[in-house]
C-alpha atoms as a PDB file:
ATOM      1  CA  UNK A   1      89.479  45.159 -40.063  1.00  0.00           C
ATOM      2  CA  UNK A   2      91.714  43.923 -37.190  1.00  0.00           C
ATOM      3  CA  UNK A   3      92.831  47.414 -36.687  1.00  0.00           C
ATOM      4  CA  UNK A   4      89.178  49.048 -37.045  1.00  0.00           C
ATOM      5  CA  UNK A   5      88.229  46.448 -34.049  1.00  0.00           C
ATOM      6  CA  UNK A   6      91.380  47.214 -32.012  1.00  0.00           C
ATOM      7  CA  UNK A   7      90.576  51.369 -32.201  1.00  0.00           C
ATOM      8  CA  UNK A   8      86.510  50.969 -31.703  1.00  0.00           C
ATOM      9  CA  UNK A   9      86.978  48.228 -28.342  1.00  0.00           C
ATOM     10  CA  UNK A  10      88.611  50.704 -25.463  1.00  0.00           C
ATOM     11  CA  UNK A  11      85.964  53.199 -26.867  1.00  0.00           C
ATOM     12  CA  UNK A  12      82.984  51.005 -26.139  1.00  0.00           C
ATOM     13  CA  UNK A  13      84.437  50.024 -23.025  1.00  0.00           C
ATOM     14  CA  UNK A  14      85.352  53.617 -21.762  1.00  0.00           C
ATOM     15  CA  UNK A  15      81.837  54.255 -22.689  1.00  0.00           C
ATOM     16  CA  UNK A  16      80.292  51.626 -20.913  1.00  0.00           C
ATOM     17  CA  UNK A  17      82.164  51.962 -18.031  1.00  0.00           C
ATOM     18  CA  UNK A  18      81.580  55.233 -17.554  1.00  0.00           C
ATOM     19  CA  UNK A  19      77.801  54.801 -18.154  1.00  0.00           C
ATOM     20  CA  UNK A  20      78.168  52.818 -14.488  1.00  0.00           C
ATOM     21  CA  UNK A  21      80.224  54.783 -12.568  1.00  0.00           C
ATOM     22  CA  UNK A  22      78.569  58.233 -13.735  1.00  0.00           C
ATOM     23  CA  UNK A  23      79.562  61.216 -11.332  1.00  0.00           C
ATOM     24  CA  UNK A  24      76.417  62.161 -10.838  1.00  0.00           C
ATOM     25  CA  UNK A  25      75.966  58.794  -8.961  1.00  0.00           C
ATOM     26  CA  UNK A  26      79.202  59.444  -6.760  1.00  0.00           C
ATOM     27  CA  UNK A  27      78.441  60.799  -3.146  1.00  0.00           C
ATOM     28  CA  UNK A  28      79.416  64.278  -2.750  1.00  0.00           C
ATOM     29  CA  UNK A  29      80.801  63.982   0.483  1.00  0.00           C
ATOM     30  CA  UNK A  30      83.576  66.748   1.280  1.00  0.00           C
ATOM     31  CA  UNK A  31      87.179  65.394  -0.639  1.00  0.00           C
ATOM     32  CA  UNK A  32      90.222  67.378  -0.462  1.00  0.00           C
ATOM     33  CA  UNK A  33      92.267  68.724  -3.832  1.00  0.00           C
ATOM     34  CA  UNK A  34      94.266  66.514  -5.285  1.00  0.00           C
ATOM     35  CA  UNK A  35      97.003  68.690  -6.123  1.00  0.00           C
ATOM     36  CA  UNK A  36      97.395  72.540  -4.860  1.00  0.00           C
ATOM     37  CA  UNK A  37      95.572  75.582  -7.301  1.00  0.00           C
ATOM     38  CA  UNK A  38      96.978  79.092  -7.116  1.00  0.00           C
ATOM     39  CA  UNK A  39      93.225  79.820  -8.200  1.00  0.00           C
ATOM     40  CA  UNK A  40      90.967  77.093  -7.187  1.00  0.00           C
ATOM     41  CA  UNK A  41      87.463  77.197  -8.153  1.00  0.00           C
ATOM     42  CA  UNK A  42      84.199  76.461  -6.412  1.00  0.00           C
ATOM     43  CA  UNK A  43      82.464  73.731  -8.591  1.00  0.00           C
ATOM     44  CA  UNK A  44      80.159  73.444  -6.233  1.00  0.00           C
ATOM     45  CA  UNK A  45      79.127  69.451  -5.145  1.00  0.00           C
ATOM     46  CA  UNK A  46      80.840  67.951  -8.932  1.00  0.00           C
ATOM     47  CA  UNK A  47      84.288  68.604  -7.970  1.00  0.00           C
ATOM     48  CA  UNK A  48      86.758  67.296 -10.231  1.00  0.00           C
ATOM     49  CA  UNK A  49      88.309  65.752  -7.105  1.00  0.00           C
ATOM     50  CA  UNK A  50      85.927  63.290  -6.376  1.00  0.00           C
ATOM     51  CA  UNK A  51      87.805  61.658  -9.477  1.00  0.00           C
ATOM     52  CA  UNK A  52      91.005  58.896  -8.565  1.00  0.00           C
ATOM     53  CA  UNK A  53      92.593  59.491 -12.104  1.00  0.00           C
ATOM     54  CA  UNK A  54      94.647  63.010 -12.656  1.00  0.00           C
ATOM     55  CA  UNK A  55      97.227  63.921 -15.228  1.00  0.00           C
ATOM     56  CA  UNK A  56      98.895  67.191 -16.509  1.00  0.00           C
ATOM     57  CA  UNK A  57      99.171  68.699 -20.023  1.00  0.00           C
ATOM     58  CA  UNK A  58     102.475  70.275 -21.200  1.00  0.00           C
ATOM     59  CA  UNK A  59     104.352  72.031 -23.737  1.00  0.00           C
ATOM     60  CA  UNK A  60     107.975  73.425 -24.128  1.00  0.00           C
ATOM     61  CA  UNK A  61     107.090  76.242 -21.629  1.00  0.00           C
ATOM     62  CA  UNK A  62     106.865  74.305 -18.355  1.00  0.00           C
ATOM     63  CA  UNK A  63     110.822  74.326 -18.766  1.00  0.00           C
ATOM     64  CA  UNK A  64     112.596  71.329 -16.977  1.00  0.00           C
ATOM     65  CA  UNK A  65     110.353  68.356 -15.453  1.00  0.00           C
ATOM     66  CA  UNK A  66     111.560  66.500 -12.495  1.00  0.00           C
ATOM     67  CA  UNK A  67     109.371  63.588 -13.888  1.00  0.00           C
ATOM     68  CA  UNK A  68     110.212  61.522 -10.689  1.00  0.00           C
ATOM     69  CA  UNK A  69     108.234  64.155  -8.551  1.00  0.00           C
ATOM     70  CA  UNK A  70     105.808  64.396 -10.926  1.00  0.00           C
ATOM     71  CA  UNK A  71     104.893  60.889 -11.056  1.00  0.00           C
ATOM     72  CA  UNK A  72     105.218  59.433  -7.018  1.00  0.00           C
ATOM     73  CA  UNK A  73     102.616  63.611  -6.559  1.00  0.00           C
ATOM     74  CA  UNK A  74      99.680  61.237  -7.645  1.00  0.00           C
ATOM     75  CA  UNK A  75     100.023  62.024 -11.407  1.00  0.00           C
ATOM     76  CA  UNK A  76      98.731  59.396 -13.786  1.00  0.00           C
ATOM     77  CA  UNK A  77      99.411  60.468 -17.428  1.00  0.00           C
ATOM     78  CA  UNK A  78     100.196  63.304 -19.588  1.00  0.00           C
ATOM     79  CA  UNK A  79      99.420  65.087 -22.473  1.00  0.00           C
ATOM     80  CA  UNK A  80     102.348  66.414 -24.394  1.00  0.00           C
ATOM     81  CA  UNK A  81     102.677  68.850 -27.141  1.00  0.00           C
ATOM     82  CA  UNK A  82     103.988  67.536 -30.269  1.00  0.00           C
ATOM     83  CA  UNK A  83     103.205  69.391 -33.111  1.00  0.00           C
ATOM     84  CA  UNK A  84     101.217  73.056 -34.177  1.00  0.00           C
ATOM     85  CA  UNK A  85     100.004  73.262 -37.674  1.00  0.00           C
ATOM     86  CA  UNK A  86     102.141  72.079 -41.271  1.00  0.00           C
ATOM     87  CA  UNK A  87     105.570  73.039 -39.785  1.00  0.00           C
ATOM     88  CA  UNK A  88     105.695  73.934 -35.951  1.00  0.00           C
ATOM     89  CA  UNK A  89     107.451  70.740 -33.408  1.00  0.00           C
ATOM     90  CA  UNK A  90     107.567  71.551 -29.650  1.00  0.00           C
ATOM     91  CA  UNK A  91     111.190  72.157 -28.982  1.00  0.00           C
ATOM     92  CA  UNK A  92     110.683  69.610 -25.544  1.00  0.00           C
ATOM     93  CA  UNK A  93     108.388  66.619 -26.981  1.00  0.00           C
ATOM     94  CA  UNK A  94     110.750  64.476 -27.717  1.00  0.00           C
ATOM     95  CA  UNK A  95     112.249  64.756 -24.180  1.00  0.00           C
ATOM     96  CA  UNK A  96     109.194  65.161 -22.485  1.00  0.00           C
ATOM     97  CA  UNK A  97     107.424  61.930 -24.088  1.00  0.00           C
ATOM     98  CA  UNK A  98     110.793  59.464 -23.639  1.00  0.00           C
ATOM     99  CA  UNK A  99     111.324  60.793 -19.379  1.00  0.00           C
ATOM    100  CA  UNK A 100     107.574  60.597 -19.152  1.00  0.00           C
ATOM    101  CA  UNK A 101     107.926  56.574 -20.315  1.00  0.00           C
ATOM    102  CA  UNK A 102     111.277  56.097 -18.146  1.00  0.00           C
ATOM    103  CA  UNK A 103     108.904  56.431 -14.987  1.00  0.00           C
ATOM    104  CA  UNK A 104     106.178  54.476 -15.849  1.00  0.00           C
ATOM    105  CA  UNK A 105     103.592  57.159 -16.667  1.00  0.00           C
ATOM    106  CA  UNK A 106     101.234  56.896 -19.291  1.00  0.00           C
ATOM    107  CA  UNK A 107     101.637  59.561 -22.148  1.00  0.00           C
ATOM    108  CA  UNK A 108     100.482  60.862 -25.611  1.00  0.00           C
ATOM    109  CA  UNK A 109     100.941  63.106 -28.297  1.00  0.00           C
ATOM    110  CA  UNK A 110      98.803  66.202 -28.943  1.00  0.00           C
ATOM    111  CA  UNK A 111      98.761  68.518 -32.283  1.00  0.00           C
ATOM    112  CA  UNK A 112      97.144  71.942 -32.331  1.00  0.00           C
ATOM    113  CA  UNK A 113      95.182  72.629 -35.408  1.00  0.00           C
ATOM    114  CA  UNK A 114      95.704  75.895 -37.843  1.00  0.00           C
ATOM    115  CA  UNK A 115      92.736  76.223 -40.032  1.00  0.00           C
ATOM    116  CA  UNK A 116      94.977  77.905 -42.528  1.00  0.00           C
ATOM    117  CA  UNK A 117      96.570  74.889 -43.259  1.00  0.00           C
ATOM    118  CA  UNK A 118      95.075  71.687 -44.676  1.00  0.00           C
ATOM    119  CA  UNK A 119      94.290  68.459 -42.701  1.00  0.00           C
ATOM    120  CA  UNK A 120      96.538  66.162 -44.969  1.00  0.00           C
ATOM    121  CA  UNK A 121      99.567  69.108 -44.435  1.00  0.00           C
ATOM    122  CA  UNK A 122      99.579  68.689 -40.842  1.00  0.00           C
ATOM    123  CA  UNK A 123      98.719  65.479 -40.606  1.00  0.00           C
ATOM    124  CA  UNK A 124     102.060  64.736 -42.773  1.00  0.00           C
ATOM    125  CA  UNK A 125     104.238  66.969 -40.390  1.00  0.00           C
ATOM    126  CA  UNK A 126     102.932  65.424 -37.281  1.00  0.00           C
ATOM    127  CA  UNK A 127     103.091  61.456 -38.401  1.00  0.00           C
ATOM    128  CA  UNK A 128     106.960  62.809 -39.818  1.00  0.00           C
ATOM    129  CA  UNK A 129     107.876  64.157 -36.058  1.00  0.00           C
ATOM    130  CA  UNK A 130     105.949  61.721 -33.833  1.00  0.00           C
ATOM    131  CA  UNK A 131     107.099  58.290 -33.628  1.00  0.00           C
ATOM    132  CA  UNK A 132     104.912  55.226 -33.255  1.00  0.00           C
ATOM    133  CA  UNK A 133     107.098  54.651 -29.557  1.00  0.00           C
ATOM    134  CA  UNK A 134     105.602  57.801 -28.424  1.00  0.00           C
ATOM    135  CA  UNK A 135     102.154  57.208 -28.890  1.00  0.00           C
ATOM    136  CA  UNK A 136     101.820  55.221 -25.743  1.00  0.00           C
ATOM    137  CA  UNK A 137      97.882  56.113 -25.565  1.00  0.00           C
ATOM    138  CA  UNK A 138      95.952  57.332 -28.381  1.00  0.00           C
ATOM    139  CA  UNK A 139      96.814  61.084 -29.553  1.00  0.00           C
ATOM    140  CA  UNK A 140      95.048  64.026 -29.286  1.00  0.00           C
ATOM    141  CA  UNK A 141      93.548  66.539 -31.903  1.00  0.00           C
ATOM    142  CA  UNK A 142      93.416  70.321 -30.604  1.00  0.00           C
ATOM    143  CA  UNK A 143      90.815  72.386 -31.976  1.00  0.00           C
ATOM    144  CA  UNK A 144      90.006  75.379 -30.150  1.00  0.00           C
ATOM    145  CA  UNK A 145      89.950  78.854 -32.043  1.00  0.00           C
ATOM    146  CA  UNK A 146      93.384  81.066 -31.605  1.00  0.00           C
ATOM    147  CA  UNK A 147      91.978  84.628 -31.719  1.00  0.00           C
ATOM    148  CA  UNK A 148      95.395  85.688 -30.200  1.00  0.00           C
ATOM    149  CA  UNK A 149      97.774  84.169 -33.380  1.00  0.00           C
ATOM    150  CA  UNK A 150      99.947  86.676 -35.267  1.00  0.00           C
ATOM    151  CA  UNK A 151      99.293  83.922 -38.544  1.00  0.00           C
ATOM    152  CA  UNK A 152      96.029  82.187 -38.297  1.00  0.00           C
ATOM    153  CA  UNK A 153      92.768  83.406 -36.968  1.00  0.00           C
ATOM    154  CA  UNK A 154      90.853  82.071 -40.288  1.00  0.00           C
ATOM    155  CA  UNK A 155      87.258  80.443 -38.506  1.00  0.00           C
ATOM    156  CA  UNK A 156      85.738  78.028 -41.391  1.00  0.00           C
ATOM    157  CA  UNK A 157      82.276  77.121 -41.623  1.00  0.00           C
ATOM    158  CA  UNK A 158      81.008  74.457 -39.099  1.00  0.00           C
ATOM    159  CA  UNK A 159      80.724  71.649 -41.519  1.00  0.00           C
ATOM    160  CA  UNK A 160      84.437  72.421 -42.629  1.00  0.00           C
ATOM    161  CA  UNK A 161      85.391  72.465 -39.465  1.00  0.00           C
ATOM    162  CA  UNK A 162      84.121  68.736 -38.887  1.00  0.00           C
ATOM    163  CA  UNK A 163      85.017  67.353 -42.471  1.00  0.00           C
ATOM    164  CA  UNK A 164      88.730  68.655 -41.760  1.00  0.00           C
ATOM    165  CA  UNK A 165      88.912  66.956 -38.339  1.00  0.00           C
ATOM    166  CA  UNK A 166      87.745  64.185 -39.816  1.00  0.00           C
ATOM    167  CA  UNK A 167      90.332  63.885 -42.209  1.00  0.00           C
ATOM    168  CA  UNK A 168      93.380  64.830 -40.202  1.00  0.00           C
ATOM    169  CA  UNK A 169      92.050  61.668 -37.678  1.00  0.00           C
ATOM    170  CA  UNK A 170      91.195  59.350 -40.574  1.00  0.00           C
ATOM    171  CA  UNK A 171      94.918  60.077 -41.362  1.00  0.00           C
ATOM    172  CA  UNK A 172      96.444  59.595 -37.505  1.00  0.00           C
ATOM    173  CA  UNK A 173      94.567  56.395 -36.943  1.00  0.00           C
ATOM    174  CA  UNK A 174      95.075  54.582 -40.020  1.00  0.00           C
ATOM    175  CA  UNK A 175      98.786  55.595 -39.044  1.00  0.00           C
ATOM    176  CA  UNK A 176      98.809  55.074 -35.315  1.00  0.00           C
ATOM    177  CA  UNK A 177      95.926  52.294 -35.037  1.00  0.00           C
ATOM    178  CA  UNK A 178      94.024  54.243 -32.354  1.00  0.00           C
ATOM    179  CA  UNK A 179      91.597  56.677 -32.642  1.00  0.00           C
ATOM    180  CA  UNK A 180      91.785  59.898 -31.602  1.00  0.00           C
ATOM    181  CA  UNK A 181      91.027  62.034 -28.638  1.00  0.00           C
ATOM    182  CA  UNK A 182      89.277  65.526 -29.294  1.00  0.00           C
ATOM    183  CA  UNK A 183      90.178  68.061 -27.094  1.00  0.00           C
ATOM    184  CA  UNK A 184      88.581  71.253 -27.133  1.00  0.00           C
ATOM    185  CA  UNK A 185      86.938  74.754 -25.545  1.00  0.00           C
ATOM    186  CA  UNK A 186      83.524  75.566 -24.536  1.00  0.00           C
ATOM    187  CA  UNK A 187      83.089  77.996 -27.602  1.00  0.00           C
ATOM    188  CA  UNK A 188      84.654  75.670 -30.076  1.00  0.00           C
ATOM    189  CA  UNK A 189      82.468  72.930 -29.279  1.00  0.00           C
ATOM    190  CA  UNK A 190      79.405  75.551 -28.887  1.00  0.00           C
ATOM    191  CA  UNK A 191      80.296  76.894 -32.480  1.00  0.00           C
ATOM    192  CA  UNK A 192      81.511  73.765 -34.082  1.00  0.00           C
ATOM    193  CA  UNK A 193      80.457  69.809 -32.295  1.00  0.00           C
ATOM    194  CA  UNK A 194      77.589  69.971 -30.620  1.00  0.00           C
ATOM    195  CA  UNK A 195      76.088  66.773 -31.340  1.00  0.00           C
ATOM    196  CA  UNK A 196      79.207  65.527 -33.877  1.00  0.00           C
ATOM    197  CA  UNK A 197      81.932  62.775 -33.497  1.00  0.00           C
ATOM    198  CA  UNK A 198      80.109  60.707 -30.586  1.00  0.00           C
ATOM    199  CA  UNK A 199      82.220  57.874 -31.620  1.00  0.00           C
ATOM    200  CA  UNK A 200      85.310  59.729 -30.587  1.00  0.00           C
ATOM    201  CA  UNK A 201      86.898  60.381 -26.733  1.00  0.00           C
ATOM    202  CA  UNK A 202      86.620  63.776 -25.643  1.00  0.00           C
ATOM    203  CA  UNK A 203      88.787  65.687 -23.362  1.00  0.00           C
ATOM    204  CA  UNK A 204      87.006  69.158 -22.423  1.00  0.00           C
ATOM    205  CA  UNK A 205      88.303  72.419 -21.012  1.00  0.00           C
ATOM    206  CA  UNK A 206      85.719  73.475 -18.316  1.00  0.00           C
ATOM    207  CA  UNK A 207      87.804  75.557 -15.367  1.00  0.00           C
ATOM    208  CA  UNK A 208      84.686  77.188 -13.799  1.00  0.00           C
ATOM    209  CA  UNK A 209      82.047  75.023 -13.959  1.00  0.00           C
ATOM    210  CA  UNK A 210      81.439  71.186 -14.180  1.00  0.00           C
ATOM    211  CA  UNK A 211      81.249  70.373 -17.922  1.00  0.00           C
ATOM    212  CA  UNK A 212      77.679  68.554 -17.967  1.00  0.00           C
ATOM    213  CA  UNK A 213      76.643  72.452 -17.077  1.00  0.00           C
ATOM    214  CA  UNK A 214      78.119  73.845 -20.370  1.00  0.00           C
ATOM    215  CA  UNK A 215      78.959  70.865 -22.816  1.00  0.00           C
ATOM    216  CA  UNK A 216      75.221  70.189 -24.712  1.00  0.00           C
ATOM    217  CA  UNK A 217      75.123  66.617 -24.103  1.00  0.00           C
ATOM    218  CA  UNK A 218      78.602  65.472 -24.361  1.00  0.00           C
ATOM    219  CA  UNK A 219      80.255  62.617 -22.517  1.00  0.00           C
ATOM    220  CA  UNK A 220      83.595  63.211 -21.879  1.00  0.00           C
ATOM    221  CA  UNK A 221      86.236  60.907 -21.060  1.00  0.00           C
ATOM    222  CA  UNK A 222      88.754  63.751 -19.703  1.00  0.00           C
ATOM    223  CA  UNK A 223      88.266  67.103 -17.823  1.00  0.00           C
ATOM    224  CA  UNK A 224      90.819  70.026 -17.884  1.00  0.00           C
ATOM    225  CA  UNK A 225      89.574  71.814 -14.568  1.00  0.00           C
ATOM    226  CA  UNK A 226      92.033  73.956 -13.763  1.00  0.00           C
ATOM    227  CA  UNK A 227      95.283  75.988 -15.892  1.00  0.00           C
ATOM    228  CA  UNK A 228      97.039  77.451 -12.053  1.00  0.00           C
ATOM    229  CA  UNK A 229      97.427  73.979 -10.788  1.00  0.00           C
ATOM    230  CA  UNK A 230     100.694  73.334  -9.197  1.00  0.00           C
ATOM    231  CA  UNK A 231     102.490  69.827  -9.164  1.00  0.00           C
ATOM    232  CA  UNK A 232     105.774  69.001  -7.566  1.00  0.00           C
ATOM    233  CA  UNK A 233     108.280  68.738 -10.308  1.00  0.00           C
ATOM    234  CA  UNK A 234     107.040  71.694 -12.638  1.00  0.00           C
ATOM    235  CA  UNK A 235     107.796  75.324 -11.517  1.00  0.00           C
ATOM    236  CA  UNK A 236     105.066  77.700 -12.131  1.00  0.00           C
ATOM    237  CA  UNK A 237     101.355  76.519 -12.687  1.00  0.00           C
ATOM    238  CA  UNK A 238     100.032  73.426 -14.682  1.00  0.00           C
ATOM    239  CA  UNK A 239      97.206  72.049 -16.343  1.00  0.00           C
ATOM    240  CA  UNK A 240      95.606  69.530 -14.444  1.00  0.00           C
ATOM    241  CA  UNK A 241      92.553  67.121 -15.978  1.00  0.00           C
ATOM    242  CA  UNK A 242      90.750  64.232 -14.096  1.00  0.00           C
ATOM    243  CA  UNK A 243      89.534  61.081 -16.272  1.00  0.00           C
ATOM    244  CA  UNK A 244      85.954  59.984 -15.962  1.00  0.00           C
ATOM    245  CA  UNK A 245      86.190  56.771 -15.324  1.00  0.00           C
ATOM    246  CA  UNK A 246      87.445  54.955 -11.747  1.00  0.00           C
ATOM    247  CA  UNK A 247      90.728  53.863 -11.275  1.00  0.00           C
ATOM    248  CA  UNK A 248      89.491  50.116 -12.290  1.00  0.00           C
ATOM    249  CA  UNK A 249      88.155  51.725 -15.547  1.00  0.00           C
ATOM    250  CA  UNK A 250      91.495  53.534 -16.407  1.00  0.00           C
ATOM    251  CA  UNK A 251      93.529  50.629 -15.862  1.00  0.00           C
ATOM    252  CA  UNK A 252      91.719  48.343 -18.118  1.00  0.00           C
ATOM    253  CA  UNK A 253      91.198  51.327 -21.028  1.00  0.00           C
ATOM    254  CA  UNK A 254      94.954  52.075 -20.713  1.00  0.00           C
ATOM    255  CA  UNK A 255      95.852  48.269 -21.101  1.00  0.00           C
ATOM    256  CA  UNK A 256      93.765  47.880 -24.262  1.00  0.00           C
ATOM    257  CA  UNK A 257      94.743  51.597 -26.331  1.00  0.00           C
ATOM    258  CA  UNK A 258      97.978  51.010 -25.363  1.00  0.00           C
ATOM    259  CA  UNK A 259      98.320  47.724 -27.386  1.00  0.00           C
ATOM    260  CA  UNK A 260      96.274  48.842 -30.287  1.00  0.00           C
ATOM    261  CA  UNK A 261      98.756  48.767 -33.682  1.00  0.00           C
END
């Protein structure tokens, strides 16, 4: 029960204090870009900049990470690549996650999900390959359909879809002690959550237009805006997200998920 409480509290307080610091309710007076974008976008009066909180995601392909750089650019946390499917471990996580925690940033784990393999298969490979240390806040589910793989582009039913995810996170958080993040595509979520897992933090891909204008009524706690992003410390372009919440709001959510066991 202890550990039920511990996952469920930074959830209800995300929630709640994001309910009070909407951005709808932020004034849209002109803010400059965070970080540089090789192709920025035009969202319009919701910019993703009006948000204090920015991190990066990252896999084996953004090479070698001056994480010092990375960190003193205005980068708050990252999302690192772990694992991909039953069998598949990113050949840079366990470098990325460690240099991430020497600076002081906050960090977690994320798995992408093969359909053609079964939720207790890769939830076994990634709780084998990803320490406890290295979930500093919770980690993150991928689901977003791969129509470019050379060995998976198998697209269940909905409702398999959903009782699979469910499984595979039942699995990480009895584990882990923290819940989950979802992080997903417009069609994915179109095809496959509308309306499902509102207990659950969800981290959205929306790099044309704000999310609340193509997510059917989905609060999000994170917002991947933008996949030509450049930070100092990375060559070539980045993923950059914004968190929902205000500064105040991310400092008390990472205090709590990062103490949940």
């Amino acid at each position: 029960m202890r550990r039920i409480l511990l996952a469920l509290l930074p959830i209800a307080s995300l929630f709640s204090a994001c309910s009070s610091t909407d951005y709808d309710l932020v004034k849209t007076a002109s803010i400059p870009p965070r970080f540089h974008d090789t192709d920025p976008q035009d969202f319009g009066d919701r910019t993703p900049h009006h948000h204090s909180i920015h991190g990066i995601d990252i896999s084996k392909w953004n090479g070698n990470i001056d994480w010092v750089k990375v960190k003193n650019s205005g980068v708050s946390f990252a999302f690192i690549k772990a694992t991909e499917g039953k069998d598949r471990l990113d050949a840079r996580f366990h470098e990325y996650w460690q240099q991430a925690r020497a600076v002081g940033l906050a960090y977690a784990p994320y798995h992408f999900y093969y359909f053609c393999s079964s939720a207790d298969a890769q939830a076994d490979w990634f709780i084998a390959n990803v320490p406890k240390s290295a979930v500093h806040l919770p980690p993150v589910l991928d689901v977003e359909w791969n129509g470019e793989s050379k060995t998976c582009r198998y697209r269940p039913a909905p409702e398999t879809v959903r009782s699979e995810m469910k499984r595979f996170m039942d699995r990480l958080e009895t584990h882990y002690g923290k819940r989950p993040i979802i992080y997903t595509s417009v069609d994915f979520h179109r095809d496959n959550l509308v309306g499902a897992f509102n207990d659950y933090h969800f981290w959205v891909r929306s790099v044309a237009k704000h999310p609340k204008d193509i997510y059917v009524d989905r609060r999000w706690a994170f917002w991947q805006y933008t996949s030509t992003g450049v930070i100092p410390g990375i060559d070539g372009q980045t993923d950059i997200n914004a968190f929902a919440g205000s500064t105040r709001n991310w400092q008390k959510w990472v205090a709590a998920v990062s103490q949940a066991r």
